[in-house]
C-alpha atoms as a PDB file:
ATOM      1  CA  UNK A   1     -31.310 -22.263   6.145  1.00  0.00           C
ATOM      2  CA  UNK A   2     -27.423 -22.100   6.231  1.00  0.00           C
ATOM      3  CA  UNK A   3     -25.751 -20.290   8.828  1.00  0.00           C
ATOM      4  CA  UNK A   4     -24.088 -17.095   8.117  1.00  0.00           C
ATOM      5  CA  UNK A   5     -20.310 -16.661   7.140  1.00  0.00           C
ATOM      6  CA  UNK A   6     -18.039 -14.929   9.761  1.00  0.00           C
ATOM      7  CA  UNK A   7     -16.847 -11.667   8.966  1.00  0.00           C
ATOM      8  CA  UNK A   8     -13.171 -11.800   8.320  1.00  0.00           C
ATOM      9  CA  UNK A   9     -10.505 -10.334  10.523  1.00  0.00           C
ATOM     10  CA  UNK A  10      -9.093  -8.010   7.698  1.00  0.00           C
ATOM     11  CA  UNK A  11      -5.578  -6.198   9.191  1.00  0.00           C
ATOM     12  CA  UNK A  12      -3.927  -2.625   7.527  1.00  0.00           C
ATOM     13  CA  UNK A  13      -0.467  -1.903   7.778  1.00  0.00           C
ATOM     14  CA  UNK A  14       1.995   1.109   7.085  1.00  0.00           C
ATOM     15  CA  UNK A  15       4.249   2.626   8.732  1.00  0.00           C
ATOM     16  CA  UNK A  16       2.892   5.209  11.262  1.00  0.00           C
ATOM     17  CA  UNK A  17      -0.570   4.337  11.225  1.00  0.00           C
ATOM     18  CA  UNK A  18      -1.501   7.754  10.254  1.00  0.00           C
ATOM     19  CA  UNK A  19      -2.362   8.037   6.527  1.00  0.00           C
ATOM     20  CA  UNK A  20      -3.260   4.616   4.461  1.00  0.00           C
ATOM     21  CA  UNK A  21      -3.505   2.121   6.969  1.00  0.00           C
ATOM     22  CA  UNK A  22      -6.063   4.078   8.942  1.00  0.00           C
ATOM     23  CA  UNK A  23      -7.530   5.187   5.377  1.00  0.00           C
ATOM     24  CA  UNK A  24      -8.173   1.655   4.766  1.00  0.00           C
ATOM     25  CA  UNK A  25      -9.890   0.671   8.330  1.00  0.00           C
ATOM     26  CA  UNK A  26     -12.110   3.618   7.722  1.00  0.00           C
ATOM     27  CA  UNK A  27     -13.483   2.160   4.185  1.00  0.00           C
ATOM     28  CA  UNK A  28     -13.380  -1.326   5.192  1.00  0.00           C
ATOM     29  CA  UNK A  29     -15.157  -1.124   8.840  1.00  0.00           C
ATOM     30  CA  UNK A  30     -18.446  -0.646   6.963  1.00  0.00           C
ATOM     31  CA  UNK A  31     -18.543  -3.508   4.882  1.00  0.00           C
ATOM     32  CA  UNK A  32     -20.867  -6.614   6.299  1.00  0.00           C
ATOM     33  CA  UNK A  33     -18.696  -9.455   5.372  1.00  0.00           C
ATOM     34  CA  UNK A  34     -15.194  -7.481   6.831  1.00  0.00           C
ATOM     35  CA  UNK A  35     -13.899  -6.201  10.513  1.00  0.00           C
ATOM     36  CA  UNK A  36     -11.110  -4.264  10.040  1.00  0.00           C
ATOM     37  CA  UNK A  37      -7.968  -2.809  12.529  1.00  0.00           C
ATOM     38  CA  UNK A  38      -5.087  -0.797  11.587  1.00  0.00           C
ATOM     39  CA  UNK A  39      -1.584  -0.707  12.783  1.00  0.00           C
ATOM     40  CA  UNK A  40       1.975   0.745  12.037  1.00  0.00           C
ATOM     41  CA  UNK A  41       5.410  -0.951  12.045  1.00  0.00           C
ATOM     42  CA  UNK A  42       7.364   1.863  13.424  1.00  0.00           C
ATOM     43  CA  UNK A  43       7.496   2.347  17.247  1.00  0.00           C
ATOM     44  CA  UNK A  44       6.134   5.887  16.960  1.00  0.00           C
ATOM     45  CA  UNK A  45       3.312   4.662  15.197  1.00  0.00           C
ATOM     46  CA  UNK A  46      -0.110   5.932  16.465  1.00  0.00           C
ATOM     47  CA  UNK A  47      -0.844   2.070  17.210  1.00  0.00           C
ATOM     48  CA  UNK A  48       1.723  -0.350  16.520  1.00  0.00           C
ATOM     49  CA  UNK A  49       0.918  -3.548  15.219  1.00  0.00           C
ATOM     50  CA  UNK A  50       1.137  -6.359  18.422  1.00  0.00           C
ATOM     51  CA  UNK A  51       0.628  -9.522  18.552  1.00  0.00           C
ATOM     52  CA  UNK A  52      -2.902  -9.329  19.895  1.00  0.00           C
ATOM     53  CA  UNK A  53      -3.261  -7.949  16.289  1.00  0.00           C
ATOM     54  CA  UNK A  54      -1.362 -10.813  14.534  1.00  0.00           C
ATOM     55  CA  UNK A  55      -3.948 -13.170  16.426  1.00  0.00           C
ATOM     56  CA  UNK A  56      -6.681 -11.459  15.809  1.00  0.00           C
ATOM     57  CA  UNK A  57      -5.906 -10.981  11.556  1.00  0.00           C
ATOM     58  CA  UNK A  58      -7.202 -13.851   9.218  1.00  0.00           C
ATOM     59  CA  UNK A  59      -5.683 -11.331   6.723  1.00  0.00           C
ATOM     60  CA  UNK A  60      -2.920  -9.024   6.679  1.00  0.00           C
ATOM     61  CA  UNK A  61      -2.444  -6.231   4.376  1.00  0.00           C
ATOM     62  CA  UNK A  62       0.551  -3.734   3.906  1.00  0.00           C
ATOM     63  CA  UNK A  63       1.068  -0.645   2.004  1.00  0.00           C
ATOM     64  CA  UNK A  64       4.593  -1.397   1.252  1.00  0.00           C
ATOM     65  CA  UNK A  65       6.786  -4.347   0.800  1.00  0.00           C
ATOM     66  CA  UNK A  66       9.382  -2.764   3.546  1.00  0.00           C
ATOM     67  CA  UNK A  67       6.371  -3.524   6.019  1.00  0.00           C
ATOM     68  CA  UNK A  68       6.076  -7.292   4.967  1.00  0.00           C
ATOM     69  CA  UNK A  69       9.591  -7.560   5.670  1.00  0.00           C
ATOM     70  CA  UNK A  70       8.995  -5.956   9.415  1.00  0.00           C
ATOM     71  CA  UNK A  71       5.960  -7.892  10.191  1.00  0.00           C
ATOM     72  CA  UNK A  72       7.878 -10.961   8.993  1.00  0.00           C
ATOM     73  CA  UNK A  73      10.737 -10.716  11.309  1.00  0.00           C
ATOM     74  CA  UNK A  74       8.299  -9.239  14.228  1.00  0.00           C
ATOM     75  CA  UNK A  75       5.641 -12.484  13.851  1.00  0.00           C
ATOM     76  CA  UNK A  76       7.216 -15.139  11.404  1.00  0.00           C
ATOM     77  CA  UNK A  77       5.194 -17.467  13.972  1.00  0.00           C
ATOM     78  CA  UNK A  78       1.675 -15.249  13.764  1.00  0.00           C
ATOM     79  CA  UNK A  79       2.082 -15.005   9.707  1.00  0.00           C
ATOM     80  CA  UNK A  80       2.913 -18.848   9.140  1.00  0.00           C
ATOM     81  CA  UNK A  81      -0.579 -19.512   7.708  1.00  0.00           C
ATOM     82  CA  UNK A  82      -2.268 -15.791   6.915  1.00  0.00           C
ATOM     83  CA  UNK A  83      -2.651 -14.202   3.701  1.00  0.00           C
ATOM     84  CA  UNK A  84      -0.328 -11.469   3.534  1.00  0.00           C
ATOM     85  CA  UNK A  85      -1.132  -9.098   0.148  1.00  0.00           C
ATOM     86  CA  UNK A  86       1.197  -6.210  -0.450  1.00  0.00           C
ATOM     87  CA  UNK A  87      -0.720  -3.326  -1.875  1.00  0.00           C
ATOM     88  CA  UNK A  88       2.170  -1.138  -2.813  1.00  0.00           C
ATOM     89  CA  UNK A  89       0.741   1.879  -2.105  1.00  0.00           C
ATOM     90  CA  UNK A  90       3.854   5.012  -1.437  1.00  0.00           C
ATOM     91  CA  UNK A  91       3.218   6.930   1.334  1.00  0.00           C
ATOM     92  CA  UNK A  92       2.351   9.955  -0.483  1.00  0.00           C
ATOM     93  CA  UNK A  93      -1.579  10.627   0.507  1.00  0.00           C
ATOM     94  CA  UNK A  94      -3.148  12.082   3.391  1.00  0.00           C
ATOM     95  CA  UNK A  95      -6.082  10.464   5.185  1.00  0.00           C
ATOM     96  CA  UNK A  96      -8.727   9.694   2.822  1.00  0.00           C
ATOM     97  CA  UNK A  97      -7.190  11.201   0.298  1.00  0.00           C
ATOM     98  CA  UNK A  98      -9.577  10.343  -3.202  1.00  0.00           C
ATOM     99  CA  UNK A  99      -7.013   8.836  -4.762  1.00  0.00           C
ATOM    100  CA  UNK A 100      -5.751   6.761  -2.058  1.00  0.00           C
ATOM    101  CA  UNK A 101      -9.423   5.851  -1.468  1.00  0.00           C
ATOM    102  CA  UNK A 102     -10.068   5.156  -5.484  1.00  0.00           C
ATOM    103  CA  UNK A 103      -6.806   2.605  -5.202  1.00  0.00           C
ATOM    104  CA  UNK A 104      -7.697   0.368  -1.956  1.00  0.00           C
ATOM    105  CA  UNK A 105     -11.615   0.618  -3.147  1.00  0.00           C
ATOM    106  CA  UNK A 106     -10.079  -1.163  -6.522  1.00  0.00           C
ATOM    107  CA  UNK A 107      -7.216  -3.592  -4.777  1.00  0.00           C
ATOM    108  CA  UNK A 108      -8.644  -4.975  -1.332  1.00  0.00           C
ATOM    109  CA  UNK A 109     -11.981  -6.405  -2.660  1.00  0.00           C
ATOM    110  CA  UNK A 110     -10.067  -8.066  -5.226  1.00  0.00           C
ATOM    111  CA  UNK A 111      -8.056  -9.435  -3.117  1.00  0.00           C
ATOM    112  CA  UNK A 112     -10.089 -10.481  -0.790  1.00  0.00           C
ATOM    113  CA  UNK A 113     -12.415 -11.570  -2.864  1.00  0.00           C
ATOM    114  CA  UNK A 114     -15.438  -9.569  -2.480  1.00  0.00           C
ATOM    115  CA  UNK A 115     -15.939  -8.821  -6.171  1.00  0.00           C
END
């Protein structure tokens, strides 16, 4: 009987940590083969990405390419061998928004391939 897999470390990024990065911990959190933390790149984010986050990641994901750029002059070092996927998602949904919902639900299992 083989052991199983370890969930992977599955990180969401945007800017304030209010809208689609916590949108897509929320979805993600339940699924068996995924844990999943959320962060922001601005300073008055509700939790801004550190690098206790950066360790913890075995994937990164960002809504926007702006945020790759931030998160690769923050942790060039932490990044060096992650996946990094932009989604490019706009910031222009609420939390869980359906559409916002319908768009990760089709993108990060791709990705990260779950399909």
């Amino acid at each position: 009987m083989s052991k199983p897999l370890a969930k992977r470390n599955v990180l969401f990024v945007c800017s304030r940590n209010q809208w689609r990065s916590p949108t897509a911990e929320q979805i993600f959190r339940r699924h068996p083969d995924l844990n999943a933390r959320s962060g922001g790149t601005s300073p008055k984010a509700k939790h801004a990405v550190n690098e206790n986050d950066m360790a913890w990641a075995d994937v990164v994901m960002v809504m926007e390419p702006k945020h790759k750029q931030r998160l690769m002059a923050d942790f060039s070092e932490a990044l060096r061998d992650k996946p990094l996927h932009v989604l490019d998602i706009p910031d222009e949904y609420q939390y869980m928004d359906p559409e916002l919902v319908e768009m990760l639900e089709q993108s990060v299992p791709a990705l990260l391939g779950l399909e």
